[in-house]
Protein backbone atom coordinates (compact mmCIF):
# COMPACT_ATOMS: atom_id res chain seq x y z
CA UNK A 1 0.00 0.00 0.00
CA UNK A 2 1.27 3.10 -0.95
CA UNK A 3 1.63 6.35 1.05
CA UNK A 4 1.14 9.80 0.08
CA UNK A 5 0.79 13.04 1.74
CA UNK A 6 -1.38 15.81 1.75
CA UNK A 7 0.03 19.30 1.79
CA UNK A 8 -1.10 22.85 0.43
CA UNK A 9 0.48 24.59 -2.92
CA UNK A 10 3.12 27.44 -1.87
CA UNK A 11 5.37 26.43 -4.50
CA UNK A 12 8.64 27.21 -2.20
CA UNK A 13 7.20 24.92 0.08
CA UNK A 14 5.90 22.19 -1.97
CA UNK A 15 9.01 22.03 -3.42
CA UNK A 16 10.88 21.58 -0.04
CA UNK A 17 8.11 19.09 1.33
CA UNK A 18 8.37 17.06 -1.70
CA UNK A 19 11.94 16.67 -0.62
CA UNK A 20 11.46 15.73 2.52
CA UNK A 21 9.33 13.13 1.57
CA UNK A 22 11.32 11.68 -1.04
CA UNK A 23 14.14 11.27 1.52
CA UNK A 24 11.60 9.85 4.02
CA UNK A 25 10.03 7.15 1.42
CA UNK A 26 7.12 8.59 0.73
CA UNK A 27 5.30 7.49 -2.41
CA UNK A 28 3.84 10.42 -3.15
CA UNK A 29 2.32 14.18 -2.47
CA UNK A 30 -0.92 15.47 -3.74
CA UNK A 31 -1.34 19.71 -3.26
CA UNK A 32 -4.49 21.54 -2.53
CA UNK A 33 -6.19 23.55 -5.40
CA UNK A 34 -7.76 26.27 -3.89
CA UNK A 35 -7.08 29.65 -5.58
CA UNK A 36 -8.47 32.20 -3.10
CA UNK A 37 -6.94 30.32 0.07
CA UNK A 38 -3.18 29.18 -1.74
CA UNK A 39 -1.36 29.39 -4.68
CA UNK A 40 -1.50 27.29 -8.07
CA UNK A 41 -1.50 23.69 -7.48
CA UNK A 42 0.30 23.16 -10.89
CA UNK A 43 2.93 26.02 -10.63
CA UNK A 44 3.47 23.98 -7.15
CA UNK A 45 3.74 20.39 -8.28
CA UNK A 46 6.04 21.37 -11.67
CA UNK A 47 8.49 23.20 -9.13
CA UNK A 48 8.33 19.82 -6.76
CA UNK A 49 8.97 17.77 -9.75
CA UNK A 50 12.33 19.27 -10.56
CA UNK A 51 13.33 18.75 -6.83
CA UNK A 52 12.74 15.32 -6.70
CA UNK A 53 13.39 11.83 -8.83
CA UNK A 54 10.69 9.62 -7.89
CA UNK A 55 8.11 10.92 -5.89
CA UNK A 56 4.55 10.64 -7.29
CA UNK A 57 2.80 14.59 -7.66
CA UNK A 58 -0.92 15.42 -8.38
CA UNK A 59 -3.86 17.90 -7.22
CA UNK A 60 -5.81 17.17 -4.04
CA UNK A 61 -7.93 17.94 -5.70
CA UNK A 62 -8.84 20.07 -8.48
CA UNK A 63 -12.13 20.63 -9.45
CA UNK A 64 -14.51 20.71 -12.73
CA UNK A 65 -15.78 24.26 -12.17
CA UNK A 66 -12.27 26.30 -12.66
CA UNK A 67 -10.63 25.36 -15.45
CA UNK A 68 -11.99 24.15 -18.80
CA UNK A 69 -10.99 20.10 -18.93
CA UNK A 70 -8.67 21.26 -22.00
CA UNK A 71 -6.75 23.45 -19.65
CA UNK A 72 -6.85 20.87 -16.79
CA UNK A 73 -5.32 18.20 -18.98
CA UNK A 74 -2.94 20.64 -20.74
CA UNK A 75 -1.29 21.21 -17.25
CA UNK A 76 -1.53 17.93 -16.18
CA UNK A 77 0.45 16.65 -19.71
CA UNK A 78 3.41 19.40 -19.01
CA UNK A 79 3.54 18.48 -15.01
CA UNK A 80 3.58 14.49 -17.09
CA UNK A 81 6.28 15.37 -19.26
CA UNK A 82 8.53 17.66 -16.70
CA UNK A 83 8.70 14.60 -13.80
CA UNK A 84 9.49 11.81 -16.81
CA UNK A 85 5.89 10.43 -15.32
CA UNK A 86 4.97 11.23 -12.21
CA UNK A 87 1.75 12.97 -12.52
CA UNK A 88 -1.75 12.68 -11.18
CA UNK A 89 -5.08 14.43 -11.29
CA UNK A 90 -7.28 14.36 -8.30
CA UNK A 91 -10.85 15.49 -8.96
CA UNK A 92 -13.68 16.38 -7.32
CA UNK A 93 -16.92 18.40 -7.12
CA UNK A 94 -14.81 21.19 -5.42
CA UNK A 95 -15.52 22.52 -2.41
CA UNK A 96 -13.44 25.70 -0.79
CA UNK A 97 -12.43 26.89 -4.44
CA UNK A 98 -15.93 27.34 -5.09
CA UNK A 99 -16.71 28.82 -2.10
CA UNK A 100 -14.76 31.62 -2.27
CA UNK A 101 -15.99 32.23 -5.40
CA UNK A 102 -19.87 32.03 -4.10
CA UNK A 103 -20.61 28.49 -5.48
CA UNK A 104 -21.77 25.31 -3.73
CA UNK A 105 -19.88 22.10 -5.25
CA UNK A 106 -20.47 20.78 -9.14
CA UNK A 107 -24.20 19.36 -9.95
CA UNK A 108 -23.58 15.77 -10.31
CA UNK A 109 -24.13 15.88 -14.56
CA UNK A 110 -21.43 18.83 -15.13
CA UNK A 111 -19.14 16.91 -13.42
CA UNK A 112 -19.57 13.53 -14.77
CA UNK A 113 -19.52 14.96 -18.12
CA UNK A 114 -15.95 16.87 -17.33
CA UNK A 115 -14.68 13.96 -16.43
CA UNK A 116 -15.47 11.77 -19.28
CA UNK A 117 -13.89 14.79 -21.26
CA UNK A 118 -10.89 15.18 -19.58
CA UNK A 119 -10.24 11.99 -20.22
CA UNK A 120 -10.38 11.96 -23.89
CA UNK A 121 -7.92 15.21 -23.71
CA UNK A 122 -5.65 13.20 -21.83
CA UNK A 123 -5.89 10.72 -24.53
CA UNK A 124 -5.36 12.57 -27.04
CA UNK A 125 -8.69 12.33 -28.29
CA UNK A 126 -10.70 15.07 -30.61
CA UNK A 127 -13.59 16.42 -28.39
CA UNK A 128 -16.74 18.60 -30.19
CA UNK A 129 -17.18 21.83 -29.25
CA UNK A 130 -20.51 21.18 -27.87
CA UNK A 131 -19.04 17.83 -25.57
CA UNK A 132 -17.87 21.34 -22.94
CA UNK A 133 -19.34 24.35 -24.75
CA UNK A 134 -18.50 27.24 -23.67
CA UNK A 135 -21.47 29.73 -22.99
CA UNK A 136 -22.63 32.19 -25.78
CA UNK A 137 -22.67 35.12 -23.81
CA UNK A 138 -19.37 34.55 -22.49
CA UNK A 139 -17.54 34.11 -26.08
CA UNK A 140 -19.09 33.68 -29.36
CA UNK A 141 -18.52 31.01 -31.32
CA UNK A 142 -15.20 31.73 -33.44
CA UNK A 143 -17.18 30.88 -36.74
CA UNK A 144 -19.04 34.20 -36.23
CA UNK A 145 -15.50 35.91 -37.65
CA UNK A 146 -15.42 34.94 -40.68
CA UNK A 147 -12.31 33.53 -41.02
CA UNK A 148 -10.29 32.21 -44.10
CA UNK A 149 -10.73 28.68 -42.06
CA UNK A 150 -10.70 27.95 -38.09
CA UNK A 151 -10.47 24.91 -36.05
CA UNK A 152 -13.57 22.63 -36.22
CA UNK A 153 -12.99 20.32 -33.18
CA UNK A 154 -10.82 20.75 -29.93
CA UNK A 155 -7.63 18.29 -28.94
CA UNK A 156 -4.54 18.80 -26.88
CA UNK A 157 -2.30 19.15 -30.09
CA UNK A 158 1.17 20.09 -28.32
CA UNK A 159 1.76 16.76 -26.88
CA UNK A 160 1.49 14.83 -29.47
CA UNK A 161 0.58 11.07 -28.25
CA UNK A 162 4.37 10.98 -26.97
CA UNK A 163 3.20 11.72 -23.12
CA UNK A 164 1.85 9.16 -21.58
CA UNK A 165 -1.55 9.71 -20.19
CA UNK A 166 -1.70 10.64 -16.01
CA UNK A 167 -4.13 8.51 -14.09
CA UNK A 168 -7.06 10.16 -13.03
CA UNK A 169 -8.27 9.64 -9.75
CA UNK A 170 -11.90 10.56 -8.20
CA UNK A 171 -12.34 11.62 -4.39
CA UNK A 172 -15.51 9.93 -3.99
CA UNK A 173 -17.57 9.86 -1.08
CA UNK A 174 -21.56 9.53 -2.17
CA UNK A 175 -23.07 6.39 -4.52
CA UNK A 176 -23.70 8.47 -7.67
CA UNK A 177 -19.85 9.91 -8.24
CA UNK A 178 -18.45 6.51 -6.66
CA UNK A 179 -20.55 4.84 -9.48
CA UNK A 180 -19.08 7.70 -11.78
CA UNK A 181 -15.63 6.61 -10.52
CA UNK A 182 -15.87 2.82 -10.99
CA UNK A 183 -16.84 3.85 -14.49
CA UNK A 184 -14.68 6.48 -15.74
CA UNK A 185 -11.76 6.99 -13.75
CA UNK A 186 -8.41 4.82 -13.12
CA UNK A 187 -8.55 4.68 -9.42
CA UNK A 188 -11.47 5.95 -6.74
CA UNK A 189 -9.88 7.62 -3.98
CA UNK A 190 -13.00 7.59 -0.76
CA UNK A 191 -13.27 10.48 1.52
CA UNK A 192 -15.48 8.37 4.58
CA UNK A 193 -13.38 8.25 7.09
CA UNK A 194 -10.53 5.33 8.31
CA UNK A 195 -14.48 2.99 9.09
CA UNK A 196 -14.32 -0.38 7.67
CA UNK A 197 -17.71 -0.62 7.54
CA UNK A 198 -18.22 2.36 5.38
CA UNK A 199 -14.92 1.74 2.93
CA UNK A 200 -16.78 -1.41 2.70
CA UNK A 201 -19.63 0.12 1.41
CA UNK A 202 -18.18 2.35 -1.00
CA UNK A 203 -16.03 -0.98 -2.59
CA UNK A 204 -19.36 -2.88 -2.57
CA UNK A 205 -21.22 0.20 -4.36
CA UNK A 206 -18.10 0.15 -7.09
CA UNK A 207 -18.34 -2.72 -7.67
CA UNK A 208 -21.98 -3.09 -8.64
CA UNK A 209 -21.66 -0.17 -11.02
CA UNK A 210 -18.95 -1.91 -12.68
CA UNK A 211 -18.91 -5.21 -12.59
CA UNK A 212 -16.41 -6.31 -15.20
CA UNK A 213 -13.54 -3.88 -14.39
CA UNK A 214 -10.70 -4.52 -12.17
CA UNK A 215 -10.32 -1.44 -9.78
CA UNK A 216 -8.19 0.34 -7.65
CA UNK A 217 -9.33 1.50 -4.48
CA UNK A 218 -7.68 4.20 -2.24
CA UNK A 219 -8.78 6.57 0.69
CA UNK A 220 -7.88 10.04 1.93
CA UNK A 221 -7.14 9.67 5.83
CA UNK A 222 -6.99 11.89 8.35
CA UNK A 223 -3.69 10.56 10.40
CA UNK A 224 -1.54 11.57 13.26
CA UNK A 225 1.26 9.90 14.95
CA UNK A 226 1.82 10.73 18.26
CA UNK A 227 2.65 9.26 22.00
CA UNK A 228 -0.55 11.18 23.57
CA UNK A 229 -3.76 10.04 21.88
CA UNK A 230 -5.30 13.44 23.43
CA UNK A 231 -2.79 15.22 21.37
CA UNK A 232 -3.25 13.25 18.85
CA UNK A 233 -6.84 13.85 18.32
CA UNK A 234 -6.22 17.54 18.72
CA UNK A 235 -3.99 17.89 16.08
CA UNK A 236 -6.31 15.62 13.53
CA UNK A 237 -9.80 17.43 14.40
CA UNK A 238 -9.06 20.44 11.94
CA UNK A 239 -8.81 18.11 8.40
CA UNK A 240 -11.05 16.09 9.97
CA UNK A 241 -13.74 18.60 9.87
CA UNK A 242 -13.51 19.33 6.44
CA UNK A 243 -13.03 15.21 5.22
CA UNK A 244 -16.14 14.51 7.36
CA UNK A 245 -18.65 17.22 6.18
CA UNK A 246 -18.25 15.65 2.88
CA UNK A 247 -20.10 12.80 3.94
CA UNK A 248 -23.00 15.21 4.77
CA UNK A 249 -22.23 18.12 2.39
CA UNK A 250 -26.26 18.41 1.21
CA UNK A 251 -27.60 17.66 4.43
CA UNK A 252 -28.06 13.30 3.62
CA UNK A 253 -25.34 11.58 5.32
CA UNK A 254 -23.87 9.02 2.92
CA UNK A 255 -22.95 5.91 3.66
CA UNK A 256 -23.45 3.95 7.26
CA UNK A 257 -23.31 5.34 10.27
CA UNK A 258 -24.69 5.06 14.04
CA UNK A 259 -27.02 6.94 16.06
CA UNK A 260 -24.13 8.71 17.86
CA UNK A 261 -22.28 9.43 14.84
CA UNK A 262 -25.63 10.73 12.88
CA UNK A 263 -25.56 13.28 15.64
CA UNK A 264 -22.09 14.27 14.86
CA UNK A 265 -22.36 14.62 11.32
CA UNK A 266 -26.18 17.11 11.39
CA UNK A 267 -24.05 19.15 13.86
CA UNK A 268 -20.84 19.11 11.73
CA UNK A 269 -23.45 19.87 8.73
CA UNK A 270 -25.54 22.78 10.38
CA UNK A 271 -22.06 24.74 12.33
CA UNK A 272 -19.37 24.30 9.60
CA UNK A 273 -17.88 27.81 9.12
CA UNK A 274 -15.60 27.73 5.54
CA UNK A 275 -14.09 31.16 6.50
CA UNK A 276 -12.54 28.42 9.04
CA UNK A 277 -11.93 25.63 6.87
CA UNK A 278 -9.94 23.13 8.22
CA UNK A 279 -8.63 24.82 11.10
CA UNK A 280 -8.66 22.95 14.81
CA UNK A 281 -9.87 25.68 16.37
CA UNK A 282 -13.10 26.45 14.23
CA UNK A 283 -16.40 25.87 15.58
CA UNK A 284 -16.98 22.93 13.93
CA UNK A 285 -13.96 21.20 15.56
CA UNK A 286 -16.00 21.28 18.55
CA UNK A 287 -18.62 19.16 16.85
CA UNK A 288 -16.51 15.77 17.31
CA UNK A 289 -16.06 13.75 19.83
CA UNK A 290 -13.40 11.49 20.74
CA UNK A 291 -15.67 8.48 19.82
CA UNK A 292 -16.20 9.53 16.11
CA UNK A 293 -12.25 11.12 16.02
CA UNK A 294 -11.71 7.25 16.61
CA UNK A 295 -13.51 5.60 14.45
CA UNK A 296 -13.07 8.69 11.40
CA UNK A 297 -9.50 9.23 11.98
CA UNK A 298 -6.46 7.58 13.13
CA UNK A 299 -4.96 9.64 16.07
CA UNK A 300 -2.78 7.80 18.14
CA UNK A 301 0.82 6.16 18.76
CA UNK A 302 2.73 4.46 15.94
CA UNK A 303 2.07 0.87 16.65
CA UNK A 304 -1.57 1.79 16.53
CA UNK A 305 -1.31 3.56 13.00
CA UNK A 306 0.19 1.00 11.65
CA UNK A 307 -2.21 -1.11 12.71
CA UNK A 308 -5.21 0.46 11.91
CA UNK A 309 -3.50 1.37 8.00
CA UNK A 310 -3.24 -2.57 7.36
CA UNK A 311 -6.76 -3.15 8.00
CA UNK A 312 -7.08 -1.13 5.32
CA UNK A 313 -4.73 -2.40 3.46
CA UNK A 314 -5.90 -5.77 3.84
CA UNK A 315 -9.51 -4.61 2.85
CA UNK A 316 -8.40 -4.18 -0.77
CA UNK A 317 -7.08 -0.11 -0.52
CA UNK A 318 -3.54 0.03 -2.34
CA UNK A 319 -3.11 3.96 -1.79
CA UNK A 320 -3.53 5.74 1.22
CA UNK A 321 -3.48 10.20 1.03
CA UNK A 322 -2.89 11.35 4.39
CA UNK A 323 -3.80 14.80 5.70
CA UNK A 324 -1.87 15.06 8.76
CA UNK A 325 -2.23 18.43 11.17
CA UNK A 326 -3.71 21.82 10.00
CA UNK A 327 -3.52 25.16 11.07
CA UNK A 328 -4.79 26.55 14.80
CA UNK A 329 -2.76 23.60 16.73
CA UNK A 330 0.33 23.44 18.76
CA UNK A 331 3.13 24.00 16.28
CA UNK A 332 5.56 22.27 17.84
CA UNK A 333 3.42 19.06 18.18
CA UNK A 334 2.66 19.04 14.89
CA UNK A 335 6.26 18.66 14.03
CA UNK A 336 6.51 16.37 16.38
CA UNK A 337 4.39 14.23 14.77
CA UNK A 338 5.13 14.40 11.21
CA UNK A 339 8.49 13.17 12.22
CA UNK A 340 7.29 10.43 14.08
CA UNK A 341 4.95 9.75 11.41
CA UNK A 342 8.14 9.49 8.55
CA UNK A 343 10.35 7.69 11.27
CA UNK A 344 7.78 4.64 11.92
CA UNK A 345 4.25 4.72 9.83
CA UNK A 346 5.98 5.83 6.29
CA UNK A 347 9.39 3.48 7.27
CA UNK A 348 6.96 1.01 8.11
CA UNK A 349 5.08 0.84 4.07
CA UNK A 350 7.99 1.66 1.92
């Protein structure tokens, strides 16, 4: 099972985290893409790759909303082509890049048809105009100049076929873009929690949308290592937040869950505050309880991480994203534990 880390898009310090974790044995690092709250995930990830050798680098996650899929795939192709093959897109419905920009997360159609035509960009496939048109009253259509001749169709003509194509990968977390994922993208990446139960779910859900591919299953986790498991859980409540409230992002929790941890989730749902995304000291932090920090996250000392990882691993999950500490905890604890975490967890999976 592979390990990969979670970290935002400063490109200075991208480029000095992918470093790090190409020394520690990391297999990878995925970067936010979130415009108004960090800088460009790609300008990020193409300064990582020429700091590094062998590290895998992708978005976590971009979105179908801010780019057009030709741009998307265009960026992905150089990032391709600059780390000899290291790339990866994560996608989603977006959620704090469309926030600060008023706008809840994709409808479920826009995004599945993005995806289907990002993929044929990445191919190298010719896509119609109308497969991602671009609104009227935002640009004419270029026939309306008159020109001695103009392009008919749209493909990612620099590349050339010589590139191979970047896997894409789908943060899934409801049936309807898990079934979407199964169908459409190389591996499905959940966001419900470190819970057997529900991973299970979202595998068995796959797999009934597509029953005659072989797929690859991974998970974003919230993990950190440390001695304390009060600390521990302080330091993991702040991503936690944000991985959680997907689960419940319309107001349906998806997936199974108890009584207690229904609770939870409508509270999560009704007092999240995305001025404080992600942060351990927001109001929805408050929410969770050390029950559901338990059984959502894995907070705790290394022998327990470890553990807890190979039940996943032994569930059928080959890739594992980890979003370790976020802002408005104890500094110096949180560096604490990313360096336990690359001395035992990461030492432990390489």
């Amino acid at each position: 099972m592979q390990l990969w880390m979670l970290t935002h898009s400063h490109p200075f310090h991208a480029a000095s985290t992918a470093e790090r974790a190409e020394a520690a044995g990391w297999a990878g690092m995925l970067v936010v893409d979130s415009q108004n709250l960090a800088a460009d995930s790609w300008v990020a990830l193409t300064l990582a790759a020429t700091r590094t050798s062998r590290l895998g680098l992708g978005t976590g996650v971009t979105n179908s909303v801010t780019r057009h899929p030709a741009v998307t795939a265009s960026a992905a192709l150089a990032l391709q082509d600059v780390s000899g093959g290291r790339a990866f897109i994560g996608i989603g419905r977006g959620d704090s890049a469309l926030a600060h920009l008023g706008r809840a997360p994709a409808h479920f159609k826009s995004f599945a048809s993005y995806v289907t035509v990002l993929q044929k960009y990445l191919r190298g496939d010719v896509v119609g105009f109308e497969e991602w048109p671009i609104p009227h009253d935002v640009a004419p259509p270029v026939a309306e100049l008159d020109l001695a001749d103009h392009p008919s169709e749209s493909r990612i003509r620099w590349q050339k076929g010589q590139i191979v194509k970047p896997p894409v990968e789908l943060a899934a977390t409801g049936p309807k873009v898990i079934a979407l994922a199964a169908q459409q993208a190389d591996r499905i990446l959940f966001t419900l929690g470190a819970v057997p139960e529900r991973i299970r779910w979202g595998m068995d859900t796959a797999k009934a949308a597509a029953p005659n591919k072989k797929l690859q299953f991974g998970s974003y986790v919230n993990l950190v290592c440390h001695p304390d498991r009060d600390t521990a859980r302080a330091l993991v409540r702040g991503g936690l937040t944000t991985f959680a409230r997907f689960s419940v992002m319309h107001g349906r929790i998806s997936g199974p869950v108890t009584e207690a941890q229904s609770r939870v989730f409508g509270a999560l749902h009704d007092r999240y505050d995305m001025k404080a995304h992600t942060r351990a000291d927001s109001s929805q932090a408050d929410t969770m309880d050390p029950a559901f920090i338990d059984a959502y996250a894995i907070a705790g000392p290394p022998d327990y991480c470890i553990e807890r990882l190979k039940e996943l691993e032994a569930m059928g999950i080959d890739k594992v994203v980890i979003s370790g500490p976020t802002a408005g905890t104890d500094r110096e604890q949180a560096a604490l534990a990313m360096k336990l975490l690359d001395e035992t967890v990461v030492a432990e999976f390489r």
